[in-house]
C-alpha atoms as a PDB file:
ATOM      1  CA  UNK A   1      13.645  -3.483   1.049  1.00  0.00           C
ATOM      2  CA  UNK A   2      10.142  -4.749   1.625  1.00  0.00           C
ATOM      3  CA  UNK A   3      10.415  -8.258   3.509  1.00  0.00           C
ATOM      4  CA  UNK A   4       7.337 -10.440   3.812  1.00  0.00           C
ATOM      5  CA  UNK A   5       7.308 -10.250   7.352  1.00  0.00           C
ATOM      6  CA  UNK A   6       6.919  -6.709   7.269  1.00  0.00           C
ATOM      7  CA  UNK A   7       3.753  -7.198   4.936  1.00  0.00           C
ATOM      8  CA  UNK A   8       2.457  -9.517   6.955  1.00  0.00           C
ATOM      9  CA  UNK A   9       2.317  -7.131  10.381  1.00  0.00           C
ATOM     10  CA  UNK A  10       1.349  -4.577   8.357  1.00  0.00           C
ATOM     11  CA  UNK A  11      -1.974  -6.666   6.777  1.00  0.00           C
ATOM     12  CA  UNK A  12      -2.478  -8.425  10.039  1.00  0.00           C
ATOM     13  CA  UNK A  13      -2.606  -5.128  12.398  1.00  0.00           C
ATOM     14  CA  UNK A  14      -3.900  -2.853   9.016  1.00  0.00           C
ATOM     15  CA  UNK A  15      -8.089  -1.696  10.321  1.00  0.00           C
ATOM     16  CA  UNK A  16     -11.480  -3.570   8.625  1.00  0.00           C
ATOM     17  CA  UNK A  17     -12.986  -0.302   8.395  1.00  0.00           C
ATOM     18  CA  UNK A  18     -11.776   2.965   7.490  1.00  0.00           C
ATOM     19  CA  UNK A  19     -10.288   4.827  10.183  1.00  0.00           C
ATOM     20  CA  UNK A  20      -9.823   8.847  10.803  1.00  0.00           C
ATOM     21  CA  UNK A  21      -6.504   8.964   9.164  1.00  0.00           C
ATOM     22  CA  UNK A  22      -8.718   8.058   5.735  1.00  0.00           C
ATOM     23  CA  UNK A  23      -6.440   5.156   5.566  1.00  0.00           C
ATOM     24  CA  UNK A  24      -7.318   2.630   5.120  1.00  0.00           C
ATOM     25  CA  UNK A  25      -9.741   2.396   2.078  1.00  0.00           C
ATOM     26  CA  UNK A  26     -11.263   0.448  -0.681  1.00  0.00           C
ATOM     27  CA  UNK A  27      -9.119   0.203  -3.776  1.00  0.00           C
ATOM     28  CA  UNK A  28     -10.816  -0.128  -7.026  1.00  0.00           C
ATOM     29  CA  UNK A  29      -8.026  -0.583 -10.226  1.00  0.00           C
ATOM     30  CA  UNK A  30      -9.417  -3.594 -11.328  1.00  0.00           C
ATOM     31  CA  UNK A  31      -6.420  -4.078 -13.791  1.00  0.00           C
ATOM     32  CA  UNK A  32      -4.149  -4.050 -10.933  1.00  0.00           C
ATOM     33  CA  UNK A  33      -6.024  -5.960  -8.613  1.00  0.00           C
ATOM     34  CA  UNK A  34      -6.273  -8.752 -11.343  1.00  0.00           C
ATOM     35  CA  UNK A  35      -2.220  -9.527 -11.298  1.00  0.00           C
ATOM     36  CA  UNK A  36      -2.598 -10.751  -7.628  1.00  0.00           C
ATOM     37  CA  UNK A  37      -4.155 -13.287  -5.836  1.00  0.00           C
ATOM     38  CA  UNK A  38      -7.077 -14.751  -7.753  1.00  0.00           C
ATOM     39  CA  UNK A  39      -9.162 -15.187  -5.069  1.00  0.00           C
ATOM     40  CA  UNK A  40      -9.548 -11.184  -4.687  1.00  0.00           C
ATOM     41  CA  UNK A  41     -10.489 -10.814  -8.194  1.00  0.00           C
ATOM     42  CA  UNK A  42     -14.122  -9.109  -8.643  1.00  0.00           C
ATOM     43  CA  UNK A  43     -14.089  -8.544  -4.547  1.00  0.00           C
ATOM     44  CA  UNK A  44     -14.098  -5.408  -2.686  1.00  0.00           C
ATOM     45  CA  UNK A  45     -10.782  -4.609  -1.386  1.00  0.00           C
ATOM     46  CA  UNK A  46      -8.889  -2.352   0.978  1.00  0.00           C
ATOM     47  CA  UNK A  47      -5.608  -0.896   0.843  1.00  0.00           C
ATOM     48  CA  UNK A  48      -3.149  -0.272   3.683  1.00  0.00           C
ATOM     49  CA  UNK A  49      -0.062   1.327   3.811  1.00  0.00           C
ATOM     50  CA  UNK A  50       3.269  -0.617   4.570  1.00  0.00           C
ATOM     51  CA  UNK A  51       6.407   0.599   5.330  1.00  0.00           C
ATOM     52  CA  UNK A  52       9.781  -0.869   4.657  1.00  0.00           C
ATOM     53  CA  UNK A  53      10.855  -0.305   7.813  1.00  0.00           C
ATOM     54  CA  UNK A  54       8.015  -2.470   9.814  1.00  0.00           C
ATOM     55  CA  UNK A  55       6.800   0.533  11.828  1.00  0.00           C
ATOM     56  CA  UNK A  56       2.826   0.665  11.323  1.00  0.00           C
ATOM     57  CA  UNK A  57       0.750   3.157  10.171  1.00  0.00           C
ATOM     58  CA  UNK A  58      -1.488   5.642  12.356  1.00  0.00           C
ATOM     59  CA  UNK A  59      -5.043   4.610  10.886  1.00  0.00           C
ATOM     60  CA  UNK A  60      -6.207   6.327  14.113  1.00  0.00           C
ATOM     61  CA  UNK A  61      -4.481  10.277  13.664  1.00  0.00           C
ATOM     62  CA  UNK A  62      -5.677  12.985  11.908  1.00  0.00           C
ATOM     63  CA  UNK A  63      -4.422  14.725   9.438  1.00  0.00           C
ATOM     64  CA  UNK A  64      -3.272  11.466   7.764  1.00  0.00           C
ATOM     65  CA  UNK A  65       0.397  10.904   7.936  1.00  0.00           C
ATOM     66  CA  UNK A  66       2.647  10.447   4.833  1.00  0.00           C
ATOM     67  CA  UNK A  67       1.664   6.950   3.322  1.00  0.00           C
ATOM     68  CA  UNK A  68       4.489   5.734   1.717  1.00  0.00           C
ATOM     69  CA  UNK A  69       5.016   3.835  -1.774  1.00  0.00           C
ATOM     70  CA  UNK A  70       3.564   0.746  -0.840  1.00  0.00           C
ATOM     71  CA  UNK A  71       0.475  -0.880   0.015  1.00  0.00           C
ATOM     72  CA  UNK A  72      -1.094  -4.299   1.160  1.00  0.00           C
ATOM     73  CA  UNK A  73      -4.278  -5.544  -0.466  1.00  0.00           C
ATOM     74  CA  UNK A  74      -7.047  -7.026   1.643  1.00  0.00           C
ATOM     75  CA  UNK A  75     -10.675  -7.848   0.818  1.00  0.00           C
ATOM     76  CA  UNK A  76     -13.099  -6.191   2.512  1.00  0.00           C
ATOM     77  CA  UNK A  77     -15.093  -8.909   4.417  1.00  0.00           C
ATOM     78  CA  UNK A  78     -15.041 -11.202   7.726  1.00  0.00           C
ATOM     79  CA  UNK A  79     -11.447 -13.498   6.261  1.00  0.00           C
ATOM     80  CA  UNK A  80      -9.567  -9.978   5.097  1.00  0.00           C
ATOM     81  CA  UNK A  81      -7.873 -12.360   2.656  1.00  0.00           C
ATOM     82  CA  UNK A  82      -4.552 -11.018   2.171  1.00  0.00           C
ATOM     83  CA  UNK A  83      -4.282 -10.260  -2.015  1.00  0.00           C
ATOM     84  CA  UNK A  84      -0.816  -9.236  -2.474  1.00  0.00           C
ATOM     85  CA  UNK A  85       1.270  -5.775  -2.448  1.00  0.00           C
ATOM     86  CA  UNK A  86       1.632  -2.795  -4.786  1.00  0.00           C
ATOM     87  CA  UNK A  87       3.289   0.009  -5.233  1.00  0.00           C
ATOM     88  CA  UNK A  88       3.492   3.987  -6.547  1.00  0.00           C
ATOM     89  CA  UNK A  89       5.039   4.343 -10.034  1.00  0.00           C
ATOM     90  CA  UNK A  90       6.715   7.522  -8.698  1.00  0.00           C
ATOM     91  CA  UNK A  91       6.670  10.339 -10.091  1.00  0.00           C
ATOM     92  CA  UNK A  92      10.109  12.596 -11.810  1.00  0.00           C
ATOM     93  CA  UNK A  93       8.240  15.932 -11.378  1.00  0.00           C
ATOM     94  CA  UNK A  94       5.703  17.985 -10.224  1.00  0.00           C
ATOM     95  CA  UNK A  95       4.055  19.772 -13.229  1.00  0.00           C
ATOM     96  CA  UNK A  96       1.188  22.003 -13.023  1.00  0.00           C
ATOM     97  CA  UNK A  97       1.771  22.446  -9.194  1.00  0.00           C
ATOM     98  CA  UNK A  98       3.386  25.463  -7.556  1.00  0.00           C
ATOM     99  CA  UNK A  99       6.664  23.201  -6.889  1.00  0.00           C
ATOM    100  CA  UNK A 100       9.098  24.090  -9.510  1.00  0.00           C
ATOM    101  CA  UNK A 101       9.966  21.819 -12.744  1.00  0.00           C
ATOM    102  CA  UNK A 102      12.716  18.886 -11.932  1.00  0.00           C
ATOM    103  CA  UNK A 103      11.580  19.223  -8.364  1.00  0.00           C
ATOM    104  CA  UNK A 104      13.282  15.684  -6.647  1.00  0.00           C
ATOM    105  CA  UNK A 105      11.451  12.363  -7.755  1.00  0.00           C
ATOM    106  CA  UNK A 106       8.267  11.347  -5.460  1.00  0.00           C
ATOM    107  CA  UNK A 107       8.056   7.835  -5.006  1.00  0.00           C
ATOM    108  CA  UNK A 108       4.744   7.913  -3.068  1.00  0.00           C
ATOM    109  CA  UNK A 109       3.008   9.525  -6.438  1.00  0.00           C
ATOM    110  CA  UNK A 110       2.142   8.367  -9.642  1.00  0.00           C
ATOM    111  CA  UNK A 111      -0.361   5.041 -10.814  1.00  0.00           C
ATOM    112  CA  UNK A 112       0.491   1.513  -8.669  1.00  0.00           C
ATOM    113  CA  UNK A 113       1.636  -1.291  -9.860  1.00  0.00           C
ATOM    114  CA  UNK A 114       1.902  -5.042  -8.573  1.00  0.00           C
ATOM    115  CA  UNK A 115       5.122  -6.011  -6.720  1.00  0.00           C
ATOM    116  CA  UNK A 116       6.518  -8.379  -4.233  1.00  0.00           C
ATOM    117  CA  UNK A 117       8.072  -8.447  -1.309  1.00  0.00           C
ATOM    118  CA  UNK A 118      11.741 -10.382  -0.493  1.00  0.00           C
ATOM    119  CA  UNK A 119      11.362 -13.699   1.738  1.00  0.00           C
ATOM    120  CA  UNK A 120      13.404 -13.149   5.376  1.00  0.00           C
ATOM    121  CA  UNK A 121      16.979 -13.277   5.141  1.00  0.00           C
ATOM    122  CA  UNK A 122      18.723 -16.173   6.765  1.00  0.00           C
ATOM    123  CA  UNK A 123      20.984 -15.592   9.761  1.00  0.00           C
ATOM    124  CA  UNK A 124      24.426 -17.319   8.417  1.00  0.00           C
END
């Protein structure tokens, strides 16, 4: 599960520039970027990758390392206004590759979609 506070780290430590890793880098799906924050509408944005488990990415290696499903959104400018999260469709198979049909789903393929992250879970 993707927790807010994960998202958070991961926009607050994510680069303002493209690093070696490729990662991260402008994001230009208008149609997705127009279901979060309005404020990010029309603006140049980056995306980061998050992962569920709060350990940050490596902007800084090379080859880039396996990005994950999900990303933050973050305009490109001196506030890095945090837009909101999205995610990789996934994909069932791998056609037209050399992997073989009903290969196991990819989650970190496919278009992105908007999505949201769970608030912190109370201690009880």
């Amino acid at each position: 599960m993707l927790t807010q506070d994960v998202v958070k780290k991961a926009w607050q430590n994510a680069p303002s520039k493209t690093e070696q890793s490729g990662y991260p880098h402008h994001y230009n799906d208008q149609k997705v970027i127009e279901k979060l924050d309005p404020v990010c509408h029309g603006k140049t944005v980056f995306e980061a990758s998050v992962y569920a488990d709060g350990k940050l990415y490596p902007f800084a290696v090379k080859p880039k390392q396996n990005p994950g499903a999900f990303r933050v959104i973050y305009t490109d400018d001196k506030d890095k206004h945090y837009c909101g999260i999205i995610s990789h469709d996934g994909v069932e198979e791998v056609k037209g590759t050399r992997k073989k049909e009903g290969t196991p789903a990819n989650p970190n393929a496919g278009d992105f979609h908007a999505c949201t992250a769970e608030g912190p879970k109370r201690k009880s």
